[in-house]
PDB file of N, CA and C in Angstrom:
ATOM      1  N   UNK A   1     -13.610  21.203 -44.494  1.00  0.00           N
ATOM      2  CA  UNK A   1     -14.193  22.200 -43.643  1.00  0.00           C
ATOM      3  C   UNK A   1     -14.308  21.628 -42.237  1.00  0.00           C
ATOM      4  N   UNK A   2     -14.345  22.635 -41.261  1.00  0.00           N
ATOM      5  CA  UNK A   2     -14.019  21.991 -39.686  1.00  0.00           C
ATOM      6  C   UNK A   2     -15.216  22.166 -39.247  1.00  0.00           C
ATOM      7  N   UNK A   3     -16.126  21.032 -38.321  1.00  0.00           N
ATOM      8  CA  UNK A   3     -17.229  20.736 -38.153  1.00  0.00           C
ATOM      9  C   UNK A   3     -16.929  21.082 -36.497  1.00  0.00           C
ATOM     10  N   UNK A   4     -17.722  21.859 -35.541  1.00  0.00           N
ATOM     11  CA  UNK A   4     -17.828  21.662 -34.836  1.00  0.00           C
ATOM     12  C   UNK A   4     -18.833  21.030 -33.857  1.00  0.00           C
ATOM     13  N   UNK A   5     -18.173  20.289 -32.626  1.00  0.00           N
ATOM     14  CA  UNK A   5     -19.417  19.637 -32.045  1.00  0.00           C
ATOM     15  C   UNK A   5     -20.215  20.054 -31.269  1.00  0.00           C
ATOM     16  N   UNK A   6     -21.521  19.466 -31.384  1.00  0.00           N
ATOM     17  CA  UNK A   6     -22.304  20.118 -30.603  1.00  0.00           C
ATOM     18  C   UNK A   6     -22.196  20.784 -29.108  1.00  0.00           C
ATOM     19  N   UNK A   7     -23.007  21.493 -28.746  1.00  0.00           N
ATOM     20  CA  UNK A   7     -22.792  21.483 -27.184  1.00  0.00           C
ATOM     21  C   UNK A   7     -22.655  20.539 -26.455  1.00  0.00           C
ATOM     22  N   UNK A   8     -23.932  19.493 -26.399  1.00  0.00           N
ATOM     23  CA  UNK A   8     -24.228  18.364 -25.459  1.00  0.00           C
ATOM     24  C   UNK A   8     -22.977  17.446 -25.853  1.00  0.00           C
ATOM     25  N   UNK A   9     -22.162  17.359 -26.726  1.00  0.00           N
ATOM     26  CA  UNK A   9     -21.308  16.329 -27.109  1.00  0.00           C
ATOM     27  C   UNK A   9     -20.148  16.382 -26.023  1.00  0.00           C
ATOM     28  N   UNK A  10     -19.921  17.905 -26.344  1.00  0.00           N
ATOM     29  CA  UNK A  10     -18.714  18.606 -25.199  1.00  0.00           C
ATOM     30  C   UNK A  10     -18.786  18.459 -23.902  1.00  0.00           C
ATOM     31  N   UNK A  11     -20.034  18.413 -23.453  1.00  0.00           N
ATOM     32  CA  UNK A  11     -20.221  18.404 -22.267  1.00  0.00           C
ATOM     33  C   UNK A  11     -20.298  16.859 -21.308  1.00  0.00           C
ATOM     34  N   UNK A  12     -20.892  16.199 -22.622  1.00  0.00           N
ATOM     35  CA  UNK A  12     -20.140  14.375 -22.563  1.00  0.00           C
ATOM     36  C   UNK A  12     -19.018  14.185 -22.253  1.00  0.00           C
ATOM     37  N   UNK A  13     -18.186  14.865 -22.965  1.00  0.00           N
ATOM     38  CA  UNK A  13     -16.829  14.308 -22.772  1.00  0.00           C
ATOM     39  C   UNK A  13     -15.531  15.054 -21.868  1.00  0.00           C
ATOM     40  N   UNK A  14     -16.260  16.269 -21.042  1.00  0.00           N
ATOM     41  CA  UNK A  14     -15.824  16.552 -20.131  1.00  0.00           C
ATOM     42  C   UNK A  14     -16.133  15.959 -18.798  1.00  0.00           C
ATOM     43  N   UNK A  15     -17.356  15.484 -18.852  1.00  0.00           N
ATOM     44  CA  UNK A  15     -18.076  14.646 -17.728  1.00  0.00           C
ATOM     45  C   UNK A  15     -17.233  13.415 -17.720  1.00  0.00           C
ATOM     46  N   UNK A  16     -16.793  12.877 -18.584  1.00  0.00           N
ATOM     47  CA  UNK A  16     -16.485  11.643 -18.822  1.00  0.00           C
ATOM     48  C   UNK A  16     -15.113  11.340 -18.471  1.00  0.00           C
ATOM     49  N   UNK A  17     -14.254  12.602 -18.765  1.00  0.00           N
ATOM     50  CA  UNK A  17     -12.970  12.842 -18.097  1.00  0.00           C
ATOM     51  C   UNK A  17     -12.745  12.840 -16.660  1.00  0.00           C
ATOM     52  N   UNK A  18     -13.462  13.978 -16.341  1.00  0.00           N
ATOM     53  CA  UNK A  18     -13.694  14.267 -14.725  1.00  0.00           C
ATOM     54  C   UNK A  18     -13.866  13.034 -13.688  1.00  0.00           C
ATOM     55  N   UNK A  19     -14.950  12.199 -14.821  1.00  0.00           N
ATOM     56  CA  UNK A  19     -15.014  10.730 -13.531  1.00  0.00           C
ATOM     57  C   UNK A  19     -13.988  10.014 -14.048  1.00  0.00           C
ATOM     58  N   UNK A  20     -13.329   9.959 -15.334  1.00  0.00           N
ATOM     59  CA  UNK A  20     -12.174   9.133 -15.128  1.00  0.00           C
ATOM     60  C   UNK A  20     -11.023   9.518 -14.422  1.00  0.00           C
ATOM     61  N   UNK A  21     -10.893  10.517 -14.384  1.00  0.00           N
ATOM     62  CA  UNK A  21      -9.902  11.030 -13.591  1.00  0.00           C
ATOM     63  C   UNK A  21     -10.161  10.781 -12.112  1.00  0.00           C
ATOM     64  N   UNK A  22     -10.723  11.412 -11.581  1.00  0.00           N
ATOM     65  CA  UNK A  22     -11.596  10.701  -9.822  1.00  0.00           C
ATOM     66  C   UNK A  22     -11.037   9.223  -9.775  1.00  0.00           C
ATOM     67  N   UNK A  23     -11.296   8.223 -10.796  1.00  0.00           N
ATOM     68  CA  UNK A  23     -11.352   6.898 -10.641  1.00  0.00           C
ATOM     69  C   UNK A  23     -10.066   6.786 -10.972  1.00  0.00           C
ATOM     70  N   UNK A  24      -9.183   7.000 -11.369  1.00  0.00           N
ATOM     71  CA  UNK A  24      -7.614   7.235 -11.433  1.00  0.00           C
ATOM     72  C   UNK A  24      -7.356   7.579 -10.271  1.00  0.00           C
ATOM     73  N   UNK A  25      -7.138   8.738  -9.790  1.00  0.00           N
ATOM     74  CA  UNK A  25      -6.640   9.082  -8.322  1.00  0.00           C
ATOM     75  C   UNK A  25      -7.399   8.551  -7.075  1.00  0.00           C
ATOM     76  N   UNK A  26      -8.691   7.582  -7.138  1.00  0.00           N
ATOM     77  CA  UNK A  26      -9.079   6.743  -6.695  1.00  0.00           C
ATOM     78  C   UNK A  26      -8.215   5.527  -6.097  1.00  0.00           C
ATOM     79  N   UNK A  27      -8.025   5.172  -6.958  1.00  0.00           N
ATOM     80  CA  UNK A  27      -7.182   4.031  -7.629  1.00  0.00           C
ATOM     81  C   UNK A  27      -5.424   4.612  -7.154  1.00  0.00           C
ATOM     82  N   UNK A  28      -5.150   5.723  -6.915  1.00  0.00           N
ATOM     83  CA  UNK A  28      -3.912   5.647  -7.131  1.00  0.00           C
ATOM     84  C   UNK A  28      -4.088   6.670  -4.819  1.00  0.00           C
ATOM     85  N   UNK A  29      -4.833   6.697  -4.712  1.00  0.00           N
ATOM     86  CA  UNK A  29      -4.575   7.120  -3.521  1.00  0.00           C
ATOM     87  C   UNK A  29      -4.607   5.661  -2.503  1.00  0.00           C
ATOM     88  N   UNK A  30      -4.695   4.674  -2.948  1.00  0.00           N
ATOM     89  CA  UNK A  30      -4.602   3.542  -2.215  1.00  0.00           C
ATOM     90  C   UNK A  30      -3.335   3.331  -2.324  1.00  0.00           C
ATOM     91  N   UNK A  31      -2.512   3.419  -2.940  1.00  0.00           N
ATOM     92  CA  UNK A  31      -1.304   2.901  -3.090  1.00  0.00           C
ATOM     93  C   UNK A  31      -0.340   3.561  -2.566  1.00  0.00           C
ATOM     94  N   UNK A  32       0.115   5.303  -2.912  1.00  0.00           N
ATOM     95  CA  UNK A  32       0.791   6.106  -2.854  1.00  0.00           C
ATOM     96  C   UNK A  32       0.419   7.271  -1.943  1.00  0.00           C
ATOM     97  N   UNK A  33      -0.766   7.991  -1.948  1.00  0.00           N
ATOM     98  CA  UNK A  33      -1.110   9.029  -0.963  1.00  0.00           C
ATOM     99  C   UNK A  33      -1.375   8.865   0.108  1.00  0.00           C
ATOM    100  N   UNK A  34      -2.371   8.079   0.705  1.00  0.00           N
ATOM    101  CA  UNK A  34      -1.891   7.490   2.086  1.00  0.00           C
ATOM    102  C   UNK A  34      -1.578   6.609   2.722  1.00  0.00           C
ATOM    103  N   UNK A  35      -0.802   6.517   3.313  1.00  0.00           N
ATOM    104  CA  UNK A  35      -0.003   5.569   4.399  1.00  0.00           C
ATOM    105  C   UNK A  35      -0.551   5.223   5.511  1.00  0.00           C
ATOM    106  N   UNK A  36      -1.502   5.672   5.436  1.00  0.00           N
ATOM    107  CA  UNK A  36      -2.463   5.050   7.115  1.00  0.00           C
ATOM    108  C   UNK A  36      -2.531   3.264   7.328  1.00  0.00           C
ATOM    109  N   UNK A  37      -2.291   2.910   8.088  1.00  0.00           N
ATOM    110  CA  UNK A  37      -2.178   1.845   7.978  1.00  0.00           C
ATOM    111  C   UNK A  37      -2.496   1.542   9.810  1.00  0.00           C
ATOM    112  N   UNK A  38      -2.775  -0.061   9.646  1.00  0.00           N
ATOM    113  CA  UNK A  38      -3.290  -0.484  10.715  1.00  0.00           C
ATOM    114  C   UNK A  38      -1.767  -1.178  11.641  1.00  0.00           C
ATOM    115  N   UNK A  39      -1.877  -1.405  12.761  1.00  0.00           N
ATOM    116  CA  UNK A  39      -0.610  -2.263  13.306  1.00  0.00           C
ATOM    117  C   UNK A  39      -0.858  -3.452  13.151  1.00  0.00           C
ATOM    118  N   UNK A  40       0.035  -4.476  12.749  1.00  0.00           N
ATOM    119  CA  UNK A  40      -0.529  -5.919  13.023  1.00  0.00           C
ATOM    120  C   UNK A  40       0.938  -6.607  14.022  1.00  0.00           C
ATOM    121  N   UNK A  41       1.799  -6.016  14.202  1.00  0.00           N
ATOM    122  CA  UNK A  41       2.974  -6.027  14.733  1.00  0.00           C
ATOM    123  C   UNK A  41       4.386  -5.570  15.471  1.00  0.00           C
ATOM    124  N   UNK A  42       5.198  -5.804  16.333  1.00  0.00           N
ATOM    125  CA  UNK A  42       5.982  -5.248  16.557  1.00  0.00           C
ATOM    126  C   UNK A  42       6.988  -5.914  17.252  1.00  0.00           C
ATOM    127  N   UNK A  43       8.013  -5.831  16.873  1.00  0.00           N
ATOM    128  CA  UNK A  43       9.411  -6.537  17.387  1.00  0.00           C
ATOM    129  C   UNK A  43      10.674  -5.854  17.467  1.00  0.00           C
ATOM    130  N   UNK A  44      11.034  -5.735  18.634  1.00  0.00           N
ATOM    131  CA  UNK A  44      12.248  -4.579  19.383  1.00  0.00           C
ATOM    132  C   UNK A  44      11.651  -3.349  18.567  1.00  0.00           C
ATOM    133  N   UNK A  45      12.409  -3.043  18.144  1.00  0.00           N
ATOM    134  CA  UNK A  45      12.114  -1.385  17.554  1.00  0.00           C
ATOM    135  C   UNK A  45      11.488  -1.552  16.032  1.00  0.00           C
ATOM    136  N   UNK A  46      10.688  -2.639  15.411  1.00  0.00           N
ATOM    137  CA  UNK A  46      10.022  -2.699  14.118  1.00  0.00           C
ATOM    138  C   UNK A  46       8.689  -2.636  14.696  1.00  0.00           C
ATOM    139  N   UNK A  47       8.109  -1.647  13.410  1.00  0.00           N
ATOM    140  CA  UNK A  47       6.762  -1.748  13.920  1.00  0.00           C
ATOM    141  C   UNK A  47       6.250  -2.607  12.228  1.00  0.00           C
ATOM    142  N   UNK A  48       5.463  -3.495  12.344  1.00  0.00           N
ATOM    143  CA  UNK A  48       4.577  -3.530  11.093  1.00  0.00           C
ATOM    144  C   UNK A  48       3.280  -3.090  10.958  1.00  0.00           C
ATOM    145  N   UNK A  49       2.385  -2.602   9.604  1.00  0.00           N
ATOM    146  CA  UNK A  49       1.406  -2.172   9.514  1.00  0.00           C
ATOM    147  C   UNK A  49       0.929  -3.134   8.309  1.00  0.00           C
ATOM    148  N   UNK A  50      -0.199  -2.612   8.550  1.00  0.00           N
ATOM    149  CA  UNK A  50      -1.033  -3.205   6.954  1.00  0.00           C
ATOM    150  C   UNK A  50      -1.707  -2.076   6.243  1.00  0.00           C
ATOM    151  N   UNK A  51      -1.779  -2.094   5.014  1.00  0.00           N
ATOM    152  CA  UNK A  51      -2.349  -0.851   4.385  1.00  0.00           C
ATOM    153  C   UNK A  51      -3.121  -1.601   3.182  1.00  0.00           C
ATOM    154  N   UNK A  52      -4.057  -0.789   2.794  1.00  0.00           N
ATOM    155  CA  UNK A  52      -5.004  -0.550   0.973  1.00  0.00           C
ATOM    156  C   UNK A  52      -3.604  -0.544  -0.208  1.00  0.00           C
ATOM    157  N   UNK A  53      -3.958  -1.367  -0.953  1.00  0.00           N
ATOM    158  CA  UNK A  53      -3.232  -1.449  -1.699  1.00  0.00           C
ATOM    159  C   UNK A  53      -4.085  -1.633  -2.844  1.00  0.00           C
ATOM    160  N   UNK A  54      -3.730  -1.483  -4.141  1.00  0.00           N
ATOM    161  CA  UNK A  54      -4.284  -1.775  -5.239  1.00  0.00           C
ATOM    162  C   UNK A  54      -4.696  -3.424  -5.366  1.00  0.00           C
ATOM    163  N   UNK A  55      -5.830  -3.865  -5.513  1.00  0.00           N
ATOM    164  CA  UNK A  55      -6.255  -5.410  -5.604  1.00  0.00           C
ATOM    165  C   UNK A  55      -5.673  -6.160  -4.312  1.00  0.00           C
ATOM    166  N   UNK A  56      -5.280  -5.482  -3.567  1.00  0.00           N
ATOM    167  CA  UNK A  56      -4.995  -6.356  -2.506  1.00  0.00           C
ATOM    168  C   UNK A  56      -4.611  -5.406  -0.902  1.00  0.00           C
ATOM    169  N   UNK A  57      -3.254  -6.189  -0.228  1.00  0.00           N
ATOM    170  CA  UNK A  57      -2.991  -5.453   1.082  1.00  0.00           C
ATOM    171  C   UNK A  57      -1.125  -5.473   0.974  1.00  0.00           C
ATOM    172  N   UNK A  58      -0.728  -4.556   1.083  1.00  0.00           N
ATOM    173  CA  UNK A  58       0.491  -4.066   1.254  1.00  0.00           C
ATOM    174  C   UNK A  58       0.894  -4.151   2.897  1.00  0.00           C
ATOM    175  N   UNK A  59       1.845  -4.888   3.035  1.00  0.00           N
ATOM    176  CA  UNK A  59       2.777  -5.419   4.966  1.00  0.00           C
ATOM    177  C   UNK A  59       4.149  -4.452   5.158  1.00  0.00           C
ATOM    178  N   UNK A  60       4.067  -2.999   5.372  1.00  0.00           N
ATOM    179  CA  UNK A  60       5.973  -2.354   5.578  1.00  0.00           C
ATOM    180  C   UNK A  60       5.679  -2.393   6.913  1.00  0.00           C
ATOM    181  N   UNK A  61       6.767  -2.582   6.847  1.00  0.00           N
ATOM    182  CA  UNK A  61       8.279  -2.662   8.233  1.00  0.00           C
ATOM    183  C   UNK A  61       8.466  -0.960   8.536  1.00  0.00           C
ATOM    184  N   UNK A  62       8.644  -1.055   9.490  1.00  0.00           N
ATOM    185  CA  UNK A  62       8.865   0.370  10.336  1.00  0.00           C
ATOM    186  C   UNK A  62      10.027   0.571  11.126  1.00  0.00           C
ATOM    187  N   UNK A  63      11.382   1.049  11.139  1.00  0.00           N
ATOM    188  CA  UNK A  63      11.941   0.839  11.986  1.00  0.00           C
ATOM    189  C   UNK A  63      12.364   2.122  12.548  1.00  0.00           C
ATOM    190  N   UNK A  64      12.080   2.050  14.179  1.00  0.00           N
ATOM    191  CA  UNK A  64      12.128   3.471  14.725  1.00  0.00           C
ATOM    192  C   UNK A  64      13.414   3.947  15.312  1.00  0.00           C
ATOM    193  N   UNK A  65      14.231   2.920  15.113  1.00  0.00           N
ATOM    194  CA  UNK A  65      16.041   2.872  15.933  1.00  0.00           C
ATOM    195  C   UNK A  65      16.883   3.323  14.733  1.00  0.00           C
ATOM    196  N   UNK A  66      18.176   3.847  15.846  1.00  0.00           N
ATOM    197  CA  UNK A  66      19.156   4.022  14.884  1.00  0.00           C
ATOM    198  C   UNK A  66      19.617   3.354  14.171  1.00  0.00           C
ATOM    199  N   UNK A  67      19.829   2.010  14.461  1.00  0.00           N
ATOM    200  CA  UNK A  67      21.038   1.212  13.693  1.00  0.00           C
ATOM    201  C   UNK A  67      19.767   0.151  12.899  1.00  0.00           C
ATOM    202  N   UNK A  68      20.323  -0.580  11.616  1.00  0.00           N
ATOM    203  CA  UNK A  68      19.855  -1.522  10.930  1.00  0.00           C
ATOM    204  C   UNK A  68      18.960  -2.665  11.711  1.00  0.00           C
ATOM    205  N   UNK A  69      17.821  -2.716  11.135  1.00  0.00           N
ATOM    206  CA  UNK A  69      17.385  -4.493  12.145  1.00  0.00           C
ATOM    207  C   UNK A  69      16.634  -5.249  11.446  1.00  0.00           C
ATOM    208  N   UNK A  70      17.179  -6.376  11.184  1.00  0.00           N
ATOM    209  CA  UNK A  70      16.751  -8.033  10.451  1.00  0.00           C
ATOM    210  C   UNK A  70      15.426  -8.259  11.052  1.00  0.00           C
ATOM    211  N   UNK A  71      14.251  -8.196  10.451  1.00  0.00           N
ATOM    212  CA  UNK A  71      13.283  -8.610  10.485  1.00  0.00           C
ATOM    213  C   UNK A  71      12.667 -10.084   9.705  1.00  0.00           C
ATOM    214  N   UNK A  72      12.499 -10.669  10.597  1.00  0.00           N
ATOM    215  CA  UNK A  72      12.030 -12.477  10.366  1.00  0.00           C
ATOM    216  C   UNK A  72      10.583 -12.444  10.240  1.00  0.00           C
ATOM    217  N   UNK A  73       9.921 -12.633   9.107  1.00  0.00           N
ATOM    218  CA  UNK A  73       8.323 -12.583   9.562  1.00  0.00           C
ATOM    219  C   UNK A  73       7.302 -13.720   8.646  1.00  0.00           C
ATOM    220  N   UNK A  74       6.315 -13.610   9.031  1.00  0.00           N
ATOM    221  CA  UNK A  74       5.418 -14.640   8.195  1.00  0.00           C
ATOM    222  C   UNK A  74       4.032 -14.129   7.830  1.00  0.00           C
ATOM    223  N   UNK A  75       3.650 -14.070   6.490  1.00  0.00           N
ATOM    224  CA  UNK A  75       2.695 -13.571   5.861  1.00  0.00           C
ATOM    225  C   UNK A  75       1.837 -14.632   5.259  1.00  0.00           C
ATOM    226  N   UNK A  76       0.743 -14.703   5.652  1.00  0.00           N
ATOM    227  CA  UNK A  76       0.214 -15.856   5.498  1.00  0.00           C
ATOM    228  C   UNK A  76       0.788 -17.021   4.967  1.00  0.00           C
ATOM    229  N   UNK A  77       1.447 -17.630   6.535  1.00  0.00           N
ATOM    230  CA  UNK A  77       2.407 -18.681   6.507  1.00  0.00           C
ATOM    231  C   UNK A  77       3.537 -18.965   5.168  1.00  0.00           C
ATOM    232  N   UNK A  78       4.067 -17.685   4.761  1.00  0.00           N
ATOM    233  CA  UNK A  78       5.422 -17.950   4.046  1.00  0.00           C
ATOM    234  C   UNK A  78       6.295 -16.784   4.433  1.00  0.00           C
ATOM    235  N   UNK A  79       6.943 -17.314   4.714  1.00  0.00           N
ATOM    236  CA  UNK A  79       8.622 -16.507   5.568  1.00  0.00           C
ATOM    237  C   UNK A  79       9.096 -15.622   4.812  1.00  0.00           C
ATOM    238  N   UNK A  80       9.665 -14.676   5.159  1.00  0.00           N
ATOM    239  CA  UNK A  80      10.171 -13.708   4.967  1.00  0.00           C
ATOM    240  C   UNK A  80      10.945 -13.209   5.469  1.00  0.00           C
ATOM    241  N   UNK A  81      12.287 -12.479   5.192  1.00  0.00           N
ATOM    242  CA  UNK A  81      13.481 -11.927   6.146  1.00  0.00           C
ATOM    243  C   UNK A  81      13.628 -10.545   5.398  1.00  0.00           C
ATOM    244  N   UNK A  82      13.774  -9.373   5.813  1.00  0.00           N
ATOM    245  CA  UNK A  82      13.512  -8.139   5.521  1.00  0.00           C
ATOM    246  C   UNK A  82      14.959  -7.450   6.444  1.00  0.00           C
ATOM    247  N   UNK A  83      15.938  -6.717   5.846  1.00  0.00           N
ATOM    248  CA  UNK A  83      16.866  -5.552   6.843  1.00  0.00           C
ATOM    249  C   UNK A  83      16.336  -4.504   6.786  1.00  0.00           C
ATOM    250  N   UNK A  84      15.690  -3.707   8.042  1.00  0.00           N
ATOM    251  CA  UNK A  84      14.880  -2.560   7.514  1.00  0.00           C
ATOM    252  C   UNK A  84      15.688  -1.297   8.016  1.00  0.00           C
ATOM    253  N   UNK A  85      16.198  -0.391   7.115  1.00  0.00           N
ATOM    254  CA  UNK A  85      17.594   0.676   7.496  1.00  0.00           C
ATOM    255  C   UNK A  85      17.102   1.095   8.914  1.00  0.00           C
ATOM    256  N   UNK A  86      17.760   2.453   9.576  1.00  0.00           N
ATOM    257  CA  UNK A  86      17.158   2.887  10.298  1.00  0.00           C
ATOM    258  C   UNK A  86      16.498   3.942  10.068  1.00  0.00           C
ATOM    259  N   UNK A  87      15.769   4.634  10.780  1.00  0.00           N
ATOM    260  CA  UNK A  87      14.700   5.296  10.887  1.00  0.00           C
ATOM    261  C   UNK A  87      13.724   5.467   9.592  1.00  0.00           C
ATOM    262  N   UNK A  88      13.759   4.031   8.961  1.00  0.00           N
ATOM    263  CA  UNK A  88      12.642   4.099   7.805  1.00  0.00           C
ATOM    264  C   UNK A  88      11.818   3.337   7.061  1.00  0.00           C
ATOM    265  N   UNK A  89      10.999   3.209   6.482  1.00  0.00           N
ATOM    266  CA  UNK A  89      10.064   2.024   6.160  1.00  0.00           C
ATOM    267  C   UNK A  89      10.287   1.491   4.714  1.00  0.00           C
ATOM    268  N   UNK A  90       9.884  -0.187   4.960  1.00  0.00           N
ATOM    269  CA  UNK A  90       9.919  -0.963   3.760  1.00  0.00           C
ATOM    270  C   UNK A  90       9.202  -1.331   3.454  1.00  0.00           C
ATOM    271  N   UNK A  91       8.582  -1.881   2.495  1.00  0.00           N
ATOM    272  CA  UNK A  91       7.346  -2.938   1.539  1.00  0.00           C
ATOM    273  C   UNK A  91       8.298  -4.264   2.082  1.00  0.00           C
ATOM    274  N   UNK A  92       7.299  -4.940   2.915  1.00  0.00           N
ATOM    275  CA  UNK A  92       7.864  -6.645   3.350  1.00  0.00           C
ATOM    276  C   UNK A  92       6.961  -7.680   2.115  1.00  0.00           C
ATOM    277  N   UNK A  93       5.787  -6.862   2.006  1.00  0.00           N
ATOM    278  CA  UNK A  93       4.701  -8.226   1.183  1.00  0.00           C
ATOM    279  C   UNK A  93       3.753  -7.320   0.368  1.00  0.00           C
ATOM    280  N   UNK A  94       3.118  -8.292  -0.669  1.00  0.00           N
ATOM    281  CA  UNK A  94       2.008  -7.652  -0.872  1.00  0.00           C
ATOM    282  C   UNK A  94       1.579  -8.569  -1.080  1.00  0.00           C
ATOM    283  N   UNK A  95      -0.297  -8.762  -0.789  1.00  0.00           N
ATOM    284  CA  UNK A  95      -1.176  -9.876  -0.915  1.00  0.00           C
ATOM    285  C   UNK A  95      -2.079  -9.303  -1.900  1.00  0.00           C
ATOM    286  N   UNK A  96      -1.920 -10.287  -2.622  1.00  0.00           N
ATOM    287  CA  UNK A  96      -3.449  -9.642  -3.830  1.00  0.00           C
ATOM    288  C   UNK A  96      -4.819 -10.401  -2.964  1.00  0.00           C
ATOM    289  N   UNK A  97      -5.531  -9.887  -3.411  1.00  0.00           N
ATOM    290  CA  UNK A  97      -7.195 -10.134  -2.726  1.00  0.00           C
ATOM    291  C   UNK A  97      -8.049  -9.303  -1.716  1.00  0.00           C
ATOM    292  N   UNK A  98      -9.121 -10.147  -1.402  1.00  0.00           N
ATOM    293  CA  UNK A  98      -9.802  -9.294  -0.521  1.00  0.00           C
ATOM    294  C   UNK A  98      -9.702  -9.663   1.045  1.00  0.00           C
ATOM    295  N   UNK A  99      -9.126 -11.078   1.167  1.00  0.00           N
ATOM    296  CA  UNK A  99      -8.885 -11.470   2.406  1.00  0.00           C
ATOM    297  C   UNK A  99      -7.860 -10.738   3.056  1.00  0.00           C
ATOM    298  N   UNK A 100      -8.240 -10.357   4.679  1.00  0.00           N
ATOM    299  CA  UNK A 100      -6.919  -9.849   5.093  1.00  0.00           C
ATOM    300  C   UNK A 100      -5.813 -10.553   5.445  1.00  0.00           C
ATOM    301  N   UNK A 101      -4.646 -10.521   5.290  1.00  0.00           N
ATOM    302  CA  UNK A 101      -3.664 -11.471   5.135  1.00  0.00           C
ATOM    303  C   UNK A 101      -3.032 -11.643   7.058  1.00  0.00           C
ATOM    304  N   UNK A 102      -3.046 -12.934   7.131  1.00  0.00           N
ATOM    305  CA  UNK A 102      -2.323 -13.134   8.511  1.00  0.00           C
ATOM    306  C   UNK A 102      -0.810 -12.717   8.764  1.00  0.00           C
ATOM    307  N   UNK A 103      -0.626 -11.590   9.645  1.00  0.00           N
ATOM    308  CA  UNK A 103       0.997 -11.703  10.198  1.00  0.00           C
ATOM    309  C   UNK A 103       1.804 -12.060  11.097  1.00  0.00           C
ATOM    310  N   UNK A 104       2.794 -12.537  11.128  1.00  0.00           N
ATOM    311  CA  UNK A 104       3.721 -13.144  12.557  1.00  0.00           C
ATOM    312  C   UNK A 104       5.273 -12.797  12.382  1.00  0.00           C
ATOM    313  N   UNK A 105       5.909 -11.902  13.506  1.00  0.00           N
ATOM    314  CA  UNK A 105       6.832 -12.238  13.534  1.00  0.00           C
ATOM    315  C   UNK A 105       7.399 -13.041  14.221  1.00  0.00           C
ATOM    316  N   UNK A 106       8.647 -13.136  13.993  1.00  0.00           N
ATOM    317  CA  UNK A 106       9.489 -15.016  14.035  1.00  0.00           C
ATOM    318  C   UNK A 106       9.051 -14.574  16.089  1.00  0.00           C
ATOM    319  N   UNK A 107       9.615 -15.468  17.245  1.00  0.00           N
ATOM    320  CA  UNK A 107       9.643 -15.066  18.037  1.00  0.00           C
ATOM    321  C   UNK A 107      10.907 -14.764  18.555  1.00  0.00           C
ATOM    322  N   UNK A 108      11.126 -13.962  19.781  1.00  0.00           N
ATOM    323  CA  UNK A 108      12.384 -13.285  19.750  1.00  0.00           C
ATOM    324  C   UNK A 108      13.224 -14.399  20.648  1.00  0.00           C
ATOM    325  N   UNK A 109      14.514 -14.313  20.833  1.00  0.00           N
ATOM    326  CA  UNK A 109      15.492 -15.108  21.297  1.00  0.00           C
ATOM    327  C   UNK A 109      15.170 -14.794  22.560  1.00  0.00           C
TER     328      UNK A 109
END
């Protein structure tokens, strides 16, 4: 025979959804929904930003020119070389933690 549950039970476990869900798209609007990001850089036509990332900070490359451009950079002092197409952005790094991570690009010729 099929038992149904109480009221207050139901109402537990819709509550319980609702904030897990919040804390899911919480969690997932740092990563994917917005792109706001701070500048920490820029070289000829690359721009870099820093953004919220899940457990840490996410470093893309920006490039606002037509043609391809080799980006040389340093993320808390370990190198990196990035081709970023044109007119579009890349993931250069990601730092896990809470510290904000230092950036440099190489200097120009």
């Amino acid at each position: 025979m099929h038992a149904s549950l109480p009221r207050r039970d139901v109402k537990a476990f819709l509550l319980f959804r609702s904030v897990l869900g919040l804390i899911v798209l919480g969690l997932a609007t740092s990563t994917g929904l917005c792109d706001s990001g701070i500048i920490v850089g820029r070289s000829g036509p690359v721009t870099a930003f820093r953004v919220n990332a899940c457990l840490g900070w996410a470093i893309k490359l920006t490039n606002d020119s037509g043609t391809p451009y080799t980006a040389i950079y340093a993320v808390n002092d370990w190198a990196g070389l990035k081709v970023v197409p044109p007119h579009s952005t890349v993931k250069a790094a990601y730092v896990l933690g809470r510290e904000i991570p230092g950036f440099r690009f190489a200097p120009e010729k």
